[in-house]
C-alpha atoms as a PDB file:
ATOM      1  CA  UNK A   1       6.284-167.344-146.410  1.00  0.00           C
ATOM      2  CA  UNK A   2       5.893-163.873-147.461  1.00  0.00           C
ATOM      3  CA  UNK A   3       7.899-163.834-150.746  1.00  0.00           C
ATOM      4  CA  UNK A   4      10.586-165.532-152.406  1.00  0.00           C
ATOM      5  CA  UNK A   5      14.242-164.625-153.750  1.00  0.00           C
ATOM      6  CA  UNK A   6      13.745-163.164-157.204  1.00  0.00           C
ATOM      7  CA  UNK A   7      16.986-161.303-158.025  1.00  0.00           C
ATOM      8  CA  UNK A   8      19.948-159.320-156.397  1.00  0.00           C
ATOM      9  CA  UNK A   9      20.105-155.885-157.718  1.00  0.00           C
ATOM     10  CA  UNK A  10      23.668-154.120-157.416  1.00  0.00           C
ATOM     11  CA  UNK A  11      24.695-150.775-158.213  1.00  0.00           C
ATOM     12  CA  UNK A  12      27.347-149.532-160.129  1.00  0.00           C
ATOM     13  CA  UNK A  13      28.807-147.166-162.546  1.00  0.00           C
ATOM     14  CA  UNK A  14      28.316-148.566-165.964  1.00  0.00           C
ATOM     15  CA  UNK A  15      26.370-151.671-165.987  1.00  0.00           C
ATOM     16  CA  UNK A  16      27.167-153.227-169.497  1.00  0.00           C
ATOM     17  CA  UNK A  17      30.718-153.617-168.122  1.00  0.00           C
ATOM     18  CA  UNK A  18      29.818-155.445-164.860  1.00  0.00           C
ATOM     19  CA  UNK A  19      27.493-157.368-166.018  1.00  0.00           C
ATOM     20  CA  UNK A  20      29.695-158.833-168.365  1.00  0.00           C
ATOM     21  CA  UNK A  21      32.119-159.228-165.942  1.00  0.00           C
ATOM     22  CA  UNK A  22      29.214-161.790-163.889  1.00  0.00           C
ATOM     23  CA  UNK A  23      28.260-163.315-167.203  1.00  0.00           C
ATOM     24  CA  UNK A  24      31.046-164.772-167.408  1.00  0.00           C
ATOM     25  CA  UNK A  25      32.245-165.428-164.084  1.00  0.00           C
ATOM     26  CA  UNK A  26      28.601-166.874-163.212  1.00  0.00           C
ATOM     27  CA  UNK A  27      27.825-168.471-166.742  1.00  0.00           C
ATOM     28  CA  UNK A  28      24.726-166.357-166.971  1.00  0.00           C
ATOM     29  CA  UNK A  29      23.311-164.778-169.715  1.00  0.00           C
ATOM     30  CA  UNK A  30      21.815-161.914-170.812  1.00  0.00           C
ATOM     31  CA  UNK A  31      18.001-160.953-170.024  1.00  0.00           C
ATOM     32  CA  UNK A  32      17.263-157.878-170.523  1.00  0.00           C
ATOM     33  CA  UNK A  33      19.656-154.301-171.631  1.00  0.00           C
ATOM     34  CA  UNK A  34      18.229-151.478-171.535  1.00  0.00           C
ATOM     35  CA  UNK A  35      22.006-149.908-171.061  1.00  0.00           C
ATOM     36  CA  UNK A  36      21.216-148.076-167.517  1.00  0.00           C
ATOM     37  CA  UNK A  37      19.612-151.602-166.060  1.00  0.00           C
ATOM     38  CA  UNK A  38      20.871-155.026-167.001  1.00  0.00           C
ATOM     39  CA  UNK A  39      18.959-158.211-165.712  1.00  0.00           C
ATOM     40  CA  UNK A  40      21.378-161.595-166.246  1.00  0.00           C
ATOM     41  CA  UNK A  41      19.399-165.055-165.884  1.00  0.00           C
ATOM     42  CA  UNK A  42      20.779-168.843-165.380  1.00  0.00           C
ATOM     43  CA  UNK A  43      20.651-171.409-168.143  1.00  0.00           C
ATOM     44  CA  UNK A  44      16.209-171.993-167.189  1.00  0.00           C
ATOM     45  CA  UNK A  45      15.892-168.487-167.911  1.00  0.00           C
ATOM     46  CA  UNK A  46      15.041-167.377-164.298  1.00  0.00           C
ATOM     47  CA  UNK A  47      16.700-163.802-163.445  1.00  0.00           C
ATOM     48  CA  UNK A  48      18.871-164.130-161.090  1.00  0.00           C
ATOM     49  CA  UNK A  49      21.399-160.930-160.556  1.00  0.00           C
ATOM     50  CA  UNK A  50      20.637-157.253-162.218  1.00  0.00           C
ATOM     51  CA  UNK A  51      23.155-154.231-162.305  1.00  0.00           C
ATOM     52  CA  UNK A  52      21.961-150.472-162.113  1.00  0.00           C
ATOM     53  CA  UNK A  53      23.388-147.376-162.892  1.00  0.00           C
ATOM     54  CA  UNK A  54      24.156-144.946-160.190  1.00  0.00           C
ATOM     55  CA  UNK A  55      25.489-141.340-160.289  1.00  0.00           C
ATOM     56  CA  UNK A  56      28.169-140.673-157.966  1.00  0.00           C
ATOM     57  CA  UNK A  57      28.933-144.531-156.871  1.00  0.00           C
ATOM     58  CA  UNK A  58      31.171-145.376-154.032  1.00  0.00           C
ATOM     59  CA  UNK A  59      32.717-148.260-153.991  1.00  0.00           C
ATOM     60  CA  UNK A  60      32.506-150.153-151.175  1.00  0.00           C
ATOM     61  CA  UNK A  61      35.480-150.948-149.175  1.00  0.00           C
ATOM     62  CA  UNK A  62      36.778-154.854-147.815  1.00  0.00           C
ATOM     63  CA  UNK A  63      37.336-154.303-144.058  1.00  0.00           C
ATOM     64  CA  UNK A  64      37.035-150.357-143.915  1.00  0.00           C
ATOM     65  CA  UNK A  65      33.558-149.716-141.615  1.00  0.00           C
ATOM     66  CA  UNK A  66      33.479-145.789-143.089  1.00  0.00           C
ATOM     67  CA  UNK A  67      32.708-147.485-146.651  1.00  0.00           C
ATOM     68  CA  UNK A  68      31.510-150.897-145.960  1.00  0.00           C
ATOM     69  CA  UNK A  69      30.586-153.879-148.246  1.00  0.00           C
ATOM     70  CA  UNK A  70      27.050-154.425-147.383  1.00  0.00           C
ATOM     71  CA  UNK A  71      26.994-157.577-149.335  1.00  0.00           C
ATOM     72  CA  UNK A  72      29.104-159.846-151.240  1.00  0.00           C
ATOM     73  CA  UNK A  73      28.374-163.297-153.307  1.00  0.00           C
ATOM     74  CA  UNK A  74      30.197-166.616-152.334  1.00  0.00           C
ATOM     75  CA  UNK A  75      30.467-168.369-155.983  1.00  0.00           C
ATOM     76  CA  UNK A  76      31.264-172.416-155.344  1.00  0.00           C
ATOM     77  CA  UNK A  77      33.984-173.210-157.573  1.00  0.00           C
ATOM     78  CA  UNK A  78      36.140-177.049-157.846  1.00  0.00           C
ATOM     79  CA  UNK A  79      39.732-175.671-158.076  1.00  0.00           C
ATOM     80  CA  UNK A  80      40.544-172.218-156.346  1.00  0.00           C
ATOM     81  CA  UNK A  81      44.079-171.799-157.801  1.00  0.00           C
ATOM     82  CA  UNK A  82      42.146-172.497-161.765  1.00  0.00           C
ATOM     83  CA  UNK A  83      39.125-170.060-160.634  1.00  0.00           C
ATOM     84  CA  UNK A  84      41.854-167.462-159.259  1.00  0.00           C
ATOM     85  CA  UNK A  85      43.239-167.201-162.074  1.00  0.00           C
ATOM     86  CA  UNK A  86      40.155-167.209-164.429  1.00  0.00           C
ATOM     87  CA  UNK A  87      38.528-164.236-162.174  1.00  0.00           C
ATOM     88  CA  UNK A  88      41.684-162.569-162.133  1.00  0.00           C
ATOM     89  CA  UNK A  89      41.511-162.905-166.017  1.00  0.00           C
ATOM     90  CA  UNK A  90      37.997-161.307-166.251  1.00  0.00           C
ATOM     91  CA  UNK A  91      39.534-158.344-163.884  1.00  0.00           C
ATOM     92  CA  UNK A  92      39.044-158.867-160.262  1.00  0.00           C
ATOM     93  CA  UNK A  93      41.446-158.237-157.503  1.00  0.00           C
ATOM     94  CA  UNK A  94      42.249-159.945-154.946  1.00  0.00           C
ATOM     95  CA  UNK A  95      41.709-157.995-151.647  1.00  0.00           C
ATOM     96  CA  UNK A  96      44.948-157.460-149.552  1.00  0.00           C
ATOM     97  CA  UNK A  97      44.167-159.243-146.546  1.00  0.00           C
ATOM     98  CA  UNK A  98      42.907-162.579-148.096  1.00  0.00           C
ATOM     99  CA  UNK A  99      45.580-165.013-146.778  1.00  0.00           C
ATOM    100  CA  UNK A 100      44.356-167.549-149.780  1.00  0.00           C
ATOM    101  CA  UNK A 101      43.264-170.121-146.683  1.00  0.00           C
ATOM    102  CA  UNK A 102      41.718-173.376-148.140  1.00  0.00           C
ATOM    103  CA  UNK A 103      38.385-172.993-148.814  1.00  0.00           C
ATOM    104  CA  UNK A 104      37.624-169.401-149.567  1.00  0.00           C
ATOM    105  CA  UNK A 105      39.422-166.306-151.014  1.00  0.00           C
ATOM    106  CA  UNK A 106      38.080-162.858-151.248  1.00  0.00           C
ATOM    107  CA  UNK A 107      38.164-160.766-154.454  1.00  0.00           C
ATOM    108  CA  UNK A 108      36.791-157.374-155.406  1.00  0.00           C
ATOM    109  CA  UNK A 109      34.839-157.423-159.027  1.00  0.00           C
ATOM    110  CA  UNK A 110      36.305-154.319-161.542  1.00  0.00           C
ATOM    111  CA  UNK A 111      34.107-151.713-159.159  1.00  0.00           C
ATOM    112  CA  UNK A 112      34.976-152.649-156.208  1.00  0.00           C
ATOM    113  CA  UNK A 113      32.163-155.316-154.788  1.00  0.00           C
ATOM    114  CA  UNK A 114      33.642-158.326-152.817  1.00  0.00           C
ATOM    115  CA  UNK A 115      33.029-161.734-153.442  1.00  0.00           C
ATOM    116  CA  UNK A 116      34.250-164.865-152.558  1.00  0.00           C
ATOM    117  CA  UNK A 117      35.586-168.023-154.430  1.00  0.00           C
ATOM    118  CA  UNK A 118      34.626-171.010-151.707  1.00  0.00           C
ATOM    119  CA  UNK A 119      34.896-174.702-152.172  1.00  0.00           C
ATOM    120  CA  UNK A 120      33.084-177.533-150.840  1.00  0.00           C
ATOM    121  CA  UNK A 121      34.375-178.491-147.139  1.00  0.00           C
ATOM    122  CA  UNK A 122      35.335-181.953-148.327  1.00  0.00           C
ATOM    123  CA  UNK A 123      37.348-180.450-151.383  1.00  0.00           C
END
């Protein structure tokens, strides 16, 4: 093993306002603020996703290969139609081309990252 997961670091325009976006839709809490670099951390305390500022972001762009996503988060949820409409509350989109299947649906968080809401294969 040569290392192991600490956190996922994503960039964006103003990171007070995306993280809180993830604290809620994660249940996470806040770490560390230091306004241009916000580190959120689960309920033992162990980071888990930070948000930097960057000058001049792009957002990336669901299905377009000149701006692509790069990554994206699946987030498990029990209920897709109750965590639609809870995500859609906090301000996500959902991306044109997500045909709702069962199972997964893809969203865009308020500056443009995707993510997906997926449910258990039994479920």
């Amino acid at each position: 093993m040569i290392g192991c997961l600490y956190t996922v670091v994503i960039d964006c325009p103003v990171p007070g306002e995306l993280a809180g976006f993830y604290e809620k839709l994660l249940s996470l809490s806040r770490q560390e603020d230091a306004g241009d670099f916000i580190v959120l951390q689960n309920a033992a305390g162990t980071p888990v996703v930070a948000f930097q500022r960057v000058e001049n972001f792009r957002a990336p762009r669901w299905t377009d290969s000149a701006r692509p996503p790069q990554m994206h988060i699946d987030v498990m949820v029990a209920d897709l139609n109750v965590a639609e409409e809870q995500v859609l509350a906090l301000g996500a989109t959902l991306l044109d081309g997500s045909d709702k299947p069962i199972g997964y649906r893809v969203y865009e968080d308020p500056v443009g990252h995707p993510f997906c809401l997926i449910t258990p294969e039994e479920a």
